[in-house]
C-alpha atoms as a PDB file:
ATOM      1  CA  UNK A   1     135.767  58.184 157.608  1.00  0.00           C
ATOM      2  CA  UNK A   2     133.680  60.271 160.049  1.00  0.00           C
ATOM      3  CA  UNK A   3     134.324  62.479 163.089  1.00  0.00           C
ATOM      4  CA  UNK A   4     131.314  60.932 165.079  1.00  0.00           C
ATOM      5  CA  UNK A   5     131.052  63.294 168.161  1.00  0.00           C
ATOM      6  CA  UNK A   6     128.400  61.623 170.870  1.00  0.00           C
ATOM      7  CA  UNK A   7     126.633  64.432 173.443  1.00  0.00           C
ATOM      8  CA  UNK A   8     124.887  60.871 175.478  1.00  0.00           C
ATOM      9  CA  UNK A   9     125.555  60.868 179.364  1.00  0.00           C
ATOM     10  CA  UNK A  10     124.354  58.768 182.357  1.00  0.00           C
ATOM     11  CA  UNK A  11     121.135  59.737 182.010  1.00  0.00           C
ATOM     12  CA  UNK A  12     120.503  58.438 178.346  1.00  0.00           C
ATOM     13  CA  UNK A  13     119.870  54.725 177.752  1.00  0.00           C
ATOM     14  CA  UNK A  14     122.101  52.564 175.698  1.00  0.00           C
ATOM     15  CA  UNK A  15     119.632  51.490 172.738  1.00  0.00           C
ATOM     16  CA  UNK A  16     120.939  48.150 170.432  1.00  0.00           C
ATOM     17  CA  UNK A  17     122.659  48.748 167.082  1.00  0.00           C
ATOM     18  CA  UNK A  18     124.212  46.376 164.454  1.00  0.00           C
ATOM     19  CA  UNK A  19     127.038  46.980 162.146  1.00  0.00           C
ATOM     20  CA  UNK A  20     126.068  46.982 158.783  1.00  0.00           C
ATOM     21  CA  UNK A  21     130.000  46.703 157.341  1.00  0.00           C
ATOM     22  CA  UNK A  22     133.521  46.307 159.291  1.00  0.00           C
ATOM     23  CA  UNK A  23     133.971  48.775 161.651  1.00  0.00           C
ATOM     24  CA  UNK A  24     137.385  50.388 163.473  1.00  0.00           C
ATOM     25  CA  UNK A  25     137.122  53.590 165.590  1.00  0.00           C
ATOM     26  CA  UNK A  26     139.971  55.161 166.739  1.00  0.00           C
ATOM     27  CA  UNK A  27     138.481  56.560 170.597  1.00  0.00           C
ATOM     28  CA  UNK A  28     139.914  60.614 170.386  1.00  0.00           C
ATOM     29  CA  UNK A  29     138.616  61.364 173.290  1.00  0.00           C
ATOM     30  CA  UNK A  30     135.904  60.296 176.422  1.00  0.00           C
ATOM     31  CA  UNK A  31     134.945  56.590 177.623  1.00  0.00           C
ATOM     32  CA  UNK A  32     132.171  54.442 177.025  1.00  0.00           C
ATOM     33  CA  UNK A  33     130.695  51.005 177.812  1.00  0.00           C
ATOM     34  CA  UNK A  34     131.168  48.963 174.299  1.00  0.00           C
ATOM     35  CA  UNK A  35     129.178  45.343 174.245  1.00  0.00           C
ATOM     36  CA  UNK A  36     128.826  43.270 172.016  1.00  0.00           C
ATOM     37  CA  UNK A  37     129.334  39.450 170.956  1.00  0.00           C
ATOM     38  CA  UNK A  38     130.980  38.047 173.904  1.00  0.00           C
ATOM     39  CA  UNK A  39     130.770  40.812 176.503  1.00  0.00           C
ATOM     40  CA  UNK A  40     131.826  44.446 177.327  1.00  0.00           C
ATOM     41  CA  UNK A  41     134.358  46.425 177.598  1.00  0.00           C
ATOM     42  CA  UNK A  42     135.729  50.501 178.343  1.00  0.00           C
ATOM     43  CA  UNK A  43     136.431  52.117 175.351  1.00  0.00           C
ATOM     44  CA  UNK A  44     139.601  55.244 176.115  1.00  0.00           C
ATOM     45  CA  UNK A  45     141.499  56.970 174.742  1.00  0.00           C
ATOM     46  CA  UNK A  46     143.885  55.613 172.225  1.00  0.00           C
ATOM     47  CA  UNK A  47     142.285  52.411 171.896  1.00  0.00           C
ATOM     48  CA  UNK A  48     140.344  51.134 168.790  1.00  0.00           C
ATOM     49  CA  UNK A  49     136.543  49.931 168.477  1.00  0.00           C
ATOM     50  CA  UNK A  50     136.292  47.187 166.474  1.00  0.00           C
ATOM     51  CA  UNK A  51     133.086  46.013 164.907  1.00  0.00           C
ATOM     52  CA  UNK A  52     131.775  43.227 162.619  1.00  0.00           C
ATOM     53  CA  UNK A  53     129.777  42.758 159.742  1.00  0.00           C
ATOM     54  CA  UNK A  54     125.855  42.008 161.458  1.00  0.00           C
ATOM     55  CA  UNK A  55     127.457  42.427 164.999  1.00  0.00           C
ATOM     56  CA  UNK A  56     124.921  43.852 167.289  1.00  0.00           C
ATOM     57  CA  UNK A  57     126.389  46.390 169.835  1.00  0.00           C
ATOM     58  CA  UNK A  58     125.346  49.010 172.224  1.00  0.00           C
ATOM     59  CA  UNK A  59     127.106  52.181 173.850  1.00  0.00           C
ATOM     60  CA  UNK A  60     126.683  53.145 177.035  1.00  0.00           C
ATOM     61  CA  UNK A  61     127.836  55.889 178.979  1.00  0.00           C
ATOM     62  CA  UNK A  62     127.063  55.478 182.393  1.00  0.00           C
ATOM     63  CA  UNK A  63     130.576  56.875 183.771  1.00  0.00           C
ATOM     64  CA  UNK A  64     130.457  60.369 182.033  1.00  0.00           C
ATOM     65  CA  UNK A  65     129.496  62.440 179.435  1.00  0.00           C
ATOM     66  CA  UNK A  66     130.428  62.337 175.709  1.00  0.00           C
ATOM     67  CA  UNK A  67     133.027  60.858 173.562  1.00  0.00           C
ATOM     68  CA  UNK A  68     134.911  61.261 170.356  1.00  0.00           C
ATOM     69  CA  UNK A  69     135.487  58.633 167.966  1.00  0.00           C
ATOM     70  CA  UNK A  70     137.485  58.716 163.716  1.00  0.00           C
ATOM     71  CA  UNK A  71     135.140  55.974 163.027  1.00  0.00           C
ATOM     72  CA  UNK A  72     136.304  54.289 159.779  1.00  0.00           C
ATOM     73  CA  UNK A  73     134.044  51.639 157.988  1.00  0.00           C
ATOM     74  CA  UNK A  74     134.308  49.219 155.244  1.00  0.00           C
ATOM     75  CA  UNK A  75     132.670  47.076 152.909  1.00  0.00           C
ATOM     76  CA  UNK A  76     132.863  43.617 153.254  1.00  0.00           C
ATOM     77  CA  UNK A  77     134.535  42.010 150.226  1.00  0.00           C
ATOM     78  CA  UNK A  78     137.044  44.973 149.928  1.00  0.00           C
ATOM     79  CA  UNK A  79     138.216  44.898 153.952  1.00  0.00           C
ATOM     80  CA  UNK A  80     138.856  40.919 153.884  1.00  0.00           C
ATOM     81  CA  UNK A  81     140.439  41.001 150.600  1.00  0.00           C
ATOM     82  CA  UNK A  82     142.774  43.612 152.830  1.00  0.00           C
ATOM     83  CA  UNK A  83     143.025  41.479 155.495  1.00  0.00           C
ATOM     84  CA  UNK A  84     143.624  38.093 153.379  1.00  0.00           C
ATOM     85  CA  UNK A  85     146.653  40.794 151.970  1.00  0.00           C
ATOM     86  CA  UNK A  86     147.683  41.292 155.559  1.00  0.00           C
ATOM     87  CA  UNK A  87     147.790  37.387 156.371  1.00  0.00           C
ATOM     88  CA  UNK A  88     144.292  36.869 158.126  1.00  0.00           C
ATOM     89  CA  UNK A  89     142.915  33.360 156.994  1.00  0.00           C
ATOM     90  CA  UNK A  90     139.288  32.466 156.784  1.00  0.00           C
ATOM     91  CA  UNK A  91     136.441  34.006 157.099  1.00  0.00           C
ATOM     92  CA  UNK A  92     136.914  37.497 158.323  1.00  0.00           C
ATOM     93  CA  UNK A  93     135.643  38.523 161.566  1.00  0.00           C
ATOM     94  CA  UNK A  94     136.719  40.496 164.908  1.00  0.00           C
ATOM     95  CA  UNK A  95     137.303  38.165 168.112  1.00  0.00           C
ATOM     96  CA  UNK A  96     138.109  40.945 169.987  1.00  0.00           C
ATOM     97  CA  UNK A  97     135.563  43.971 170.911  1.00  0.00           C
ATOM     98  CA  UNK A  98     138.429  46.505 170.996  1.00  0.00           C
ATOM     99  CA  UNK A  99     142.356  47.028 170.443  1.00  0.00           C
ATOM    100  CA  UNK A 100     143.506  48.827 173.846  1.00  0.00           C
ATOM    101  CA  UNK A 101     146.267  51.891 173.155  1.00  0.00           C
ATOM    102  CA  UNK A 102     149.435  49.890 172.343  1.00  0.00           C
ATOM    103  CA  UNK A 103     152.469  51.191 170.979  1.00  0.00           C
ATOM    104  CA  UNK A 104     152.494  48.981 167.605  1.00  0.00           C
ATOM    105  CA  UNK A 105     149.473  51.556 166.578  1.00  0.00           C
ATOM    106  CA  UNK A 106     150.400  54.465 168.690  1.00  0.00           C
ATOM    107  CA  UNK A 107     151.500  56.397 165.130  1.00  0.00           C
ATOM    108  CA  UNK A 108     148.531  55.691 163.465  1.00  0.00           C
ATOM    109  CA  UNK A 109     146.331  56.619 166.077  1.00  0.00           C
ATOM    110  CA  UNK A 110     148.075  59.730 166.883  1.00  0.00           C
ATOM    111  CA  UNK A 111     147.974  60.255 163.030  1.00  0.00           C
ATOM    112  CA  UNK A 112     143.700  60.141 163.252  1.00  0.00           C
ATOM    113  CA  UNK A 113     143.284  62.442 166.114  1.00  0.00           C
ATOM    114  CA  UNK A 114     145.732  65.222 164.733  1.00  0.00           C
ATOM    115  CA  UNK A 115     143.710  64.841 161.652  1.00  0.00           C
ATOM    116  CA  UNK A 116     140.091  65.997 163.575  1.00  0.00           C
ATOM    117  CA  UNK A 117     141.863  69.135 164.962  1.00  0.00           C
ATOM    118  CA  UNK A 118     142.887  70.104 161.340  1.00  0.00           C
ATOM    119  CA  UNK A 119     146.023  68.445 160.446  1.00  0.00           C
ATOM    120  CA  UNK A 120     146.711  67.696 157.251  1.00  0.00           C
ATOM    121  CA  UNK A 121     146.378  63.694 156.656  1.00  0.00           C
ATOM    122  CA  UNK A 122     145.538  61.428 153.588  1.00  0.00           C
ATOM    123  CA  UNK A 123     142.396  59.978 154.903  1.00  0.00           C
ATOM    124  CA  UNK A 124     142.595  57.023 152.483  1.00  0.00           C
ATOM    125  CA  UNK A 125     145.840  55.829 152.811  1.00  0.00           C
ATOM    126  CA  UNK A 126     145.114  56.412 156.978  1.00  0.00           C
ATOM    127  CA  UNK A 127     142.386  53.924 156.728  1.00  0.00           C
ATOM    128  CA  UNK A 128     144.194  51.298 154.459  1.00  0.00           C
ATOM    129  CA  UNK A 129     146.984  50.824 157.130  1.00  0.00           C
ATOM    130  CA  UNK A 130     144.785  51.226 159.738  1.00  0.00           C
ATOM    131  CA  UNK A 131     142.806  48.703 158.921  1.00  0.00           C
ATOM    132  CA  UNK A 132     146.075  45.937 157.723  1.00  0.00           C
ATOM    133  CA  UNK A 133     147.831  46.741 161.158  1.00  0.00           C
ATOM    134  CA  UNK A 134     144.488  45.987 163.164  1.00  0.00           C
ATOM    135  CA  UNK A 135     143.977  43.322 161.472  1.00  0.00           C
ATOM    136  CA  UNK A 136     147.783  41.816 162.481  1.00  0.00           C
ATOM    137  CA  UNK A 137     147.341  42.812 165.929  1.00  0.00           C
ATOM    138  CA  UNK A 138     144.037  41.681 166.513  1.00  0.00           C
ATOM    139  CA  UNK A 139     144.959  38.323 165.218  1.00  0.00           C
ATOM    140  CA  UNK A 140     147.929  37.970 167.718  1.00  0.00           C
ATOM    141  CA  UNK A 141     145.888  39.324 170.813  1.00  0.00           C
ATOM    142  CA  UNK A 142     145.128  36.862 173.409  1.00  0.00           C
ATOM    143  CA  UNK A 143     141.847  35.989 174.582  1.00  0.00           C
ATOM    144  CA  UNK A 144     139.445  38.222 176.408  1.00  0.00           C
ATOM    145  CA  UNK A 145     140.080  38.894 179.992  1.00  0.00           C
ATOM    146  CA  UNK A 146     137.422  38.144 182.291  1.00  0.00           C
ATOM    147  CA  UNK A 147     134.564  40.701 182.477  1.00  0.00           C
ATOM    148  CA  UNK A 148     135.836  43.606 185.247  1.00  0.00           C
ATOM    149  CA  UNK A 149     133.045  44.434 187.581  1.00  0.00           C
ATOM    150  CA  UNK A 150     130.551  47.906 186.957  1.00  0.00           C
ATOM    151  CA  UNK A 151     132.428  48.986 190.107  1.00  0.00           C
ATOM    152  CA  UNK A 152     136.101  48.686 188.657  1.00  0.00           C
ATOM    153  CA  UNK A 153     134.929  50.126 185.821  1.00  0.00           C
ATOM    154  CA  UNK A 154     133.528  53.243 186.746  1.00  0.00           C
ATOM    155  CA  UNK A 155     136.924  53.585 189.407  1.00  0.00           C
ATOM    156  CA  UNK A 156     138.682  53.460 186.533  1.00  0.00           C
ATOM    157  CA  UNK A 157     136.770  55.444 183.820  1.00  0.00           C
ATOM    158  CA  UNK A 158     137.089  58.294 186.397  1.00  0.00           C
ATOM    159  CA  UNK A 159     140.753  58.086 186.543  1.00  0.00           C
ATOM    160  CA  UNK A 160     141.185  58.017 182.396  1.00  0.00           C
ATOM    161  CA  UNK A 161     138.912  60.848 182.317  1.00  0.00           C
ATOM    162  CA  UNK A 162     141.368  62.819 184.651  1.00  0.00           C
ATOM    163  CA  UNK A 163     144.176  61.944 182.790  1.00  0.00           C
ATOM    164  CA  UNK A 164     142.683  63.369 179.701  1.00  0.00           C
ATOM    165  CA  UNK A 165     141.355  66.412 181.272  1.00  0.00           C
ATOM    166  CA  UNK A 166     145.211  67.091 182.399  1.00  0.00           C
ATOM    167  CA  UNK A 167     147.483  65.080 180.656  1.00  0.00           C
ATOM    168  CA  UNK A 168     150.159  66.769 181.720  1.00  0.00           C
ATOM    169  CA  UNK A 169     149.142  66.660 185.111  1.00  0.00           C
ATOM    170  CA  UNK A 170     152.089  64.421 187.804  1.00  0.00           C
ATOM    171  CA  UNK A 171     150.036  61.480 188.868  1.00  0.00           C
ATOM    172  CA  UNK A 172     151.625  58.720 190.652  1.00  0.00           C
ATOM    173  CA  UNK A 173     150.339  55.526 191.189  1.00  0.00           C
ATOM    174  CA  UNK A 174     149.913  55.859 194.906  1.00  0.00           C
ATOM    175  CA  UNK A 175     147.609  59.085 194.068  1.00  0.00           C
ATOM    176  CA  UNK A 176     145.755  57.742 191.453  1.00  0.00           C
ATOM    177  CA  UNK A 177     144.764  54.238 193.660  1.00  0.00           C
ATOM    178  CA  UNK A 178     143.935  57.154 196.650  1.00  0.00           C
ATOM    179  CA  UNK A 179     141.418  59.077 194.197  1.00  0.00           C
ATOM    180  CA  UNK A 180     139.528  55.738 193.845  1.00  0.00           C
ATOM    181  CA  UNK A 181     140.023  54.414 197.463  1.00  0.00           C
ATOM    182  CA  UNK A 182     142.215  50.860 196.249  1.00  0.00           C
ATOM    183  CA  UNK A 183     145.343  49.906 197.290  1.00  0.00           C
ATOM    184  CA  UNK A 184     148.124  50.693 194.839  1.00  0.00           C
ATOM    185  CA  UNK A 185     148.844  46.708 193.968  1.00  0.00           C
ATOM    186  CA  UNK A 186     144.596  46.317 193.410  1.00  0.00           C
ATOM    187  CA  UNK A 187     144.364  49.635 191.483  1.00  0.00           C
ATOM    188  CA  UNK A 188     147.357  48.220 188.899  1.00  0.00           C
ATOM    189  CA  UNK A 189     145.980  45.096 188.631  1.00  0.00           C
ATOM    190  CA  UNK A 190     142.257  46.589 187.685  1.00  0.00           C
ATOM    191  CA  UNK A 191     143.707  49.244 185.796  1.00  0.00           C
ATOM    192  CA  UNK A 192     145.402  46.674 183.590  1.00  0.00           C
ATOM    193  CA  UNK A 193     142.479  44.455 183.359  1.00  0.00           C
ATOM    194  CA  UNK A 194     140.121  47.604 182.225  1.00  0.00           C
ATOM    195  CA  UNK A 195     142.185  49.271 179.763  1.00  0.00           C
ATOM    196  CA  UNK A 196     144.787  46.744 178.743  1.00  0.00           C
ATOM    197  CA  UNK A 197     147.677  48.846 179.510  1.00  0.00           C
ATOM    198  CA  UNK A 198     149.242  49.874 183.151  1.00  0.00           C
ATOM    199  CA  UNK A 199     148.635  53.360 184.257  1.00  0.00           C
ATOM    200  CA  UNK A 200     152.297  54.592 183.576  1.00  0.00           C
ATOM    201  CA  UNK A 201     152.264  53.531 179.937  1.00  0.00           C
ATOM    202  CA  UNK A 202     148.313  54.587 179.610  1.00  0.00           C
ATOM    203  CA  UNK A 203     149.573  58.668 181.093  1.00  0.00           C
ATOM    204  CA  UNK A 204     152.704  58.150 178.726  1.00  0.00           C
ATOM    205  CA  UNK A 205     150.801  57.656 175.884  1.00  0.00           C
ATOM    206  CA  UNK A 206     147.940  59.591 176.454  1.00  0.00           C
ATOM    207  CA  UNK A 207     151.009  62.329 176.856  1.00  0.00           C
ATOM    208  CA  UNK A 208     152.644  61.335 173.712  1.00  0.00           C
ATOM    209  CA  UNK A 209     149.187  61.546 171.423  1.00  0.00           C
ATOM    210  CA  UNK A 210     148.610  65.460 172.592  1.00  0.00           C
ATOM    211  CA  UNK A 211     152.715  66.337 171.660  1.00  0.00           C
ATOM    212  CA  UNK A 212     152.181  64.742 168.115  1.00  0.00           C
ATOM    213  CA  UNK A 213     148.597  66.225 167.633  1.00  0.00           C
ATOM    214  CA  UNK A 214     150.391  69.544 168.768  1.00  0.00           C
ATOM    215  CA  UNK A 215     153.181  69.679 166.709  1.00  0.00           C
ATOM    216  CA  UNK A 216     151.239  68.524 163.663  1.00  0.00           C
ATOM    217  CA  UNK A 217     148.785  71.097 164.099  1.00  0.00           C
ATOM    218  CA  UNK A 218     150.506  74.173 165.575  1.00  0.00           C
ATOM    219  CA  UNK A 219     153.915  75.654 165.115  1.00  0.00           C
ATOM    220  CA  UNK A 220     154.988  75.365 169.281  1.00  0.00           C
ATOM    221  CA  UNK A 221     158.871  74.804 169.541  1.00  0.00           C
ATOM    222  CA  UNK A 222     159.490  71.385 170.454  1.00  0.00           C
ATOM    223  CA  UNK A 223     160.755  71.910 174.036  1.00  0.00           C
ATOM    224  CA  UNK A 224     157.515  73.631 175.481  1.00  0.00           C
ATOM    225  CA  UNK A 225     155.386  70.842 173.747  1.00  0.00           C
ATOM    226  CA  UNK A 226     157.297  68.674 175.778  1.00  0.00           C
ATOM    227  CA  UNK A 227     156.570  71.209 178.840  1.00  0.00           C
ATOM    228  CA  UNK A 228     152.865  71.341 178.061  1.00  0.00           C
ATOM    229  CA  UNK A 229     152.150  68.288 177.993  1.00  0.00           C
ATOM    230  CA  UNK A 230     154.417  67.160 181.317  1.00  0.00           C
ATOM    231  CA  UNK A 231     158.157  65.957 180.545  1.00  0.00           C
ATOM    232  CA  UNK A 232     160.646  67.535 182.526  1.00  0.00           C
ATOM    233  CA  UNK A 233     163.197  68.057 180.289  1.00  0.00           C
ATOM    234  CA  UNK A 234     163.514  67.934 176.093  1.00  0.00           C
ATOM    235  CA  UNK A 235     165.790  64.955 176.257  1.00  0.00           C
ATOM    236  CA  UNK A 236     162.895  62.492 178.349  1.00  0.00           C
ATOM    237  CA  UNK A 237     160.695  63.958 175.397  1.00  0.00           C
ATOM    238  CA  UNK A 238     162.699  62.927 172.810  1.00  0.00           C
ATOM    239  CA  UNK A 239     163.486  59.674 173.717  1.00  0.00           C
ATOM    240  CA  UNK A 240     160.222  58.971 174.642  1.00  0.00           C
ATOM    241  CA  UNK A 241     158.586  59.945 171.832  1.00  0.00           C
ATOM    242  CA  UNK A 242     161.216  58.083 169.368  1.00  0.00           C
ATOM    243  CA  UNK A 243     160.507  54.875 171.493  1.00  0.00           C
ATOM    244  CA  UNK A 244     157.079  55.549 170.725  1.00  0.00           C
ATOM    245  CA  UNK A 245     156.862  56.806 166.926  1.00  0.00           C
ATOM    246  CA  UNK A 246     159.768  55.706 166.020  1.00  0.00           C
ATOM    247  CA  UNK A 247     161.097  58.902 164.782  1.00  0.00           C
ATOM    248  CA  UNK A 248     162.783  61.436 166.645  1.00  0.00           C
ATOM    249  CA  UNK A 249     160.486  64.919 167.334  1.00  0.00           C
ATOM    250  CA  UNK A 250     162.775  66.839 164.810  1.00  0.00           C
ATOM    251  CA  UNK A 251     162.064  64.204 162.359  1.00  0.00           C
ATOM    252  CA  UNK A 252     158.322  64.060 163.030  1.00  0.00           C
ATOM    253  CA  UNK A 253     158.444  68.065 162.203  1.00  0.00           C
ATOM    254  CA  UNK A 254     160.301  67.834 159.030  1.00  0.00           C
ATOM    255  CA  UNK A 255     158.121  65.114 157.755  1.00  0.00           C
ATOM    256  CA  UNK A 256     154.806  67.071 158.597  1.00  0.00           C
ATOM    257  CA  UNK A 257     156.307  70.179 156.521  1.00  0.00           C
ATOM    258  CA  UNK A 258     157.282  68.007 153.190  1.00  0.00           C
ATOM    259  CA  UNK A 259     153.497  66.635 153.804  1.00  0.00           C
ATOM    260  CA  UNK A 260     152.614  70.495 153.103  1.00  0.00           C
ATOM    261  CA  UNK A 261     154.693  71.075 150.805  1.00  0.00           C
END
């Protein structure tokens, strides 16, 4: 596992890479053009990068600057022995480019980024189901959409960008199609195609991930988590966030202090 921190911008070139083992990055924080085999795609927040063994791939970051990435990587043999456990047949490789932020993951990922802002986490284990639940939801993801225009992308890498700069910021649809100048029913549609997700569910979760990386890493009560990062009230939180995590906030607490302890 590393906390692989890029500094490139518009103004760098993308250069070719290949992956030299299996690959899964958790995306913490920032967007970035991912190709590889097959295509592109936007890397955000909350989705996963997924990478094969002697896949070549570039990063670009032509929308803005920087990203964040818990990049985990693996050794051949040992991740599809893993993913024969976790009922992948054949020979092991990635048909997708990335996993976009879905709720099946949503602990797991939340789980990564607490753990780069000094939460506590077993980095081994982490990476073991990481890995096994990828591998399940990768195999039961649908085919590629069709490739969204440089233009739809960069409308909607500015909007993620805003989201994560204020997460717990009110942003309705209607404003968020305005900011890019589409019409609310063309701004869903391309948000959906971009990221995977619609917008509400993309701002819920992006809201979600800084509550659990807050109240793994700081001692905040739960009701102004909830405030800070934009419910209205402690019982939309809660709900919310046991929908998500499947465990109530409370819950979520007690477990982080018997993980100290």
């Amino acid at each position: 596992m590393a906390d692989v921190v890029c500094s490139a911008g518009p103004r760098d070139q993308p250069f070719e890479e290949r992956h030299s083992s299996f690959a899964i990055a958790v995306v913490a924080a920032g967007t970035f053009r991912y190709r590889g085999d097959g295509g592109s795609t936007l890397m955000t927040p909350g989705s996963l990068m997924l990478g094969s063994v002697g896949q070549c791939y570039e990063c670009g970051h032509e929308h803005g600057d920087g990203d964040r990435c818990v990049s985990f990587w693996y050794e051949p043999a040992w991740f599809e022995r893993l993913a024969a456990d976790a009922g992948a047949r054949g020979p092991m490789a990635f048909s997708h480019l990335r996993v976009p932020p879905i709720r099946e993951l949503s602990p797991l990922v939340a789980t990564a980024c607490a753990g780069i802002s000094g939460a506590e986490v077993a980095w081994e284990e982490l990476s073991i189901r990481l890995a096994a639940a990828t591998v399940r939801t990768a195999a039961g993801m649908r085919d590629p959409l069709a490739q969204p225009a440089p233009l739809a992308l960069r409308r909607v890498a500015s909007i993620v960008r805003s989201v994560e700069r204020n997460p717990d910021r009110s942003l309705s649809l209607a404003a968020m199609a305005r900011a890019v100048d589409l019409s609310p029913f063309h701004f869903l549609r391309t948000f959906e195609q971009v990221t995977g997700t619609t917008p509400h569910q993309y701002v819920l979760r992006a809201r979600l991930r800084e509550a659990a990386r807050r109240m793994m890493t700081g001692d905040e009560k739960v009701i102004d988590v909830a405030l800070a990062c934009g419910f209205s009230d402690h019982s939309r939180f809660t709900h919310a966030f046991t929908t998500e995590f499947g465990t109530s906030p409370r819950m979520f607490r007690i477990g982080r202090e018997a993980r100290r302890n």
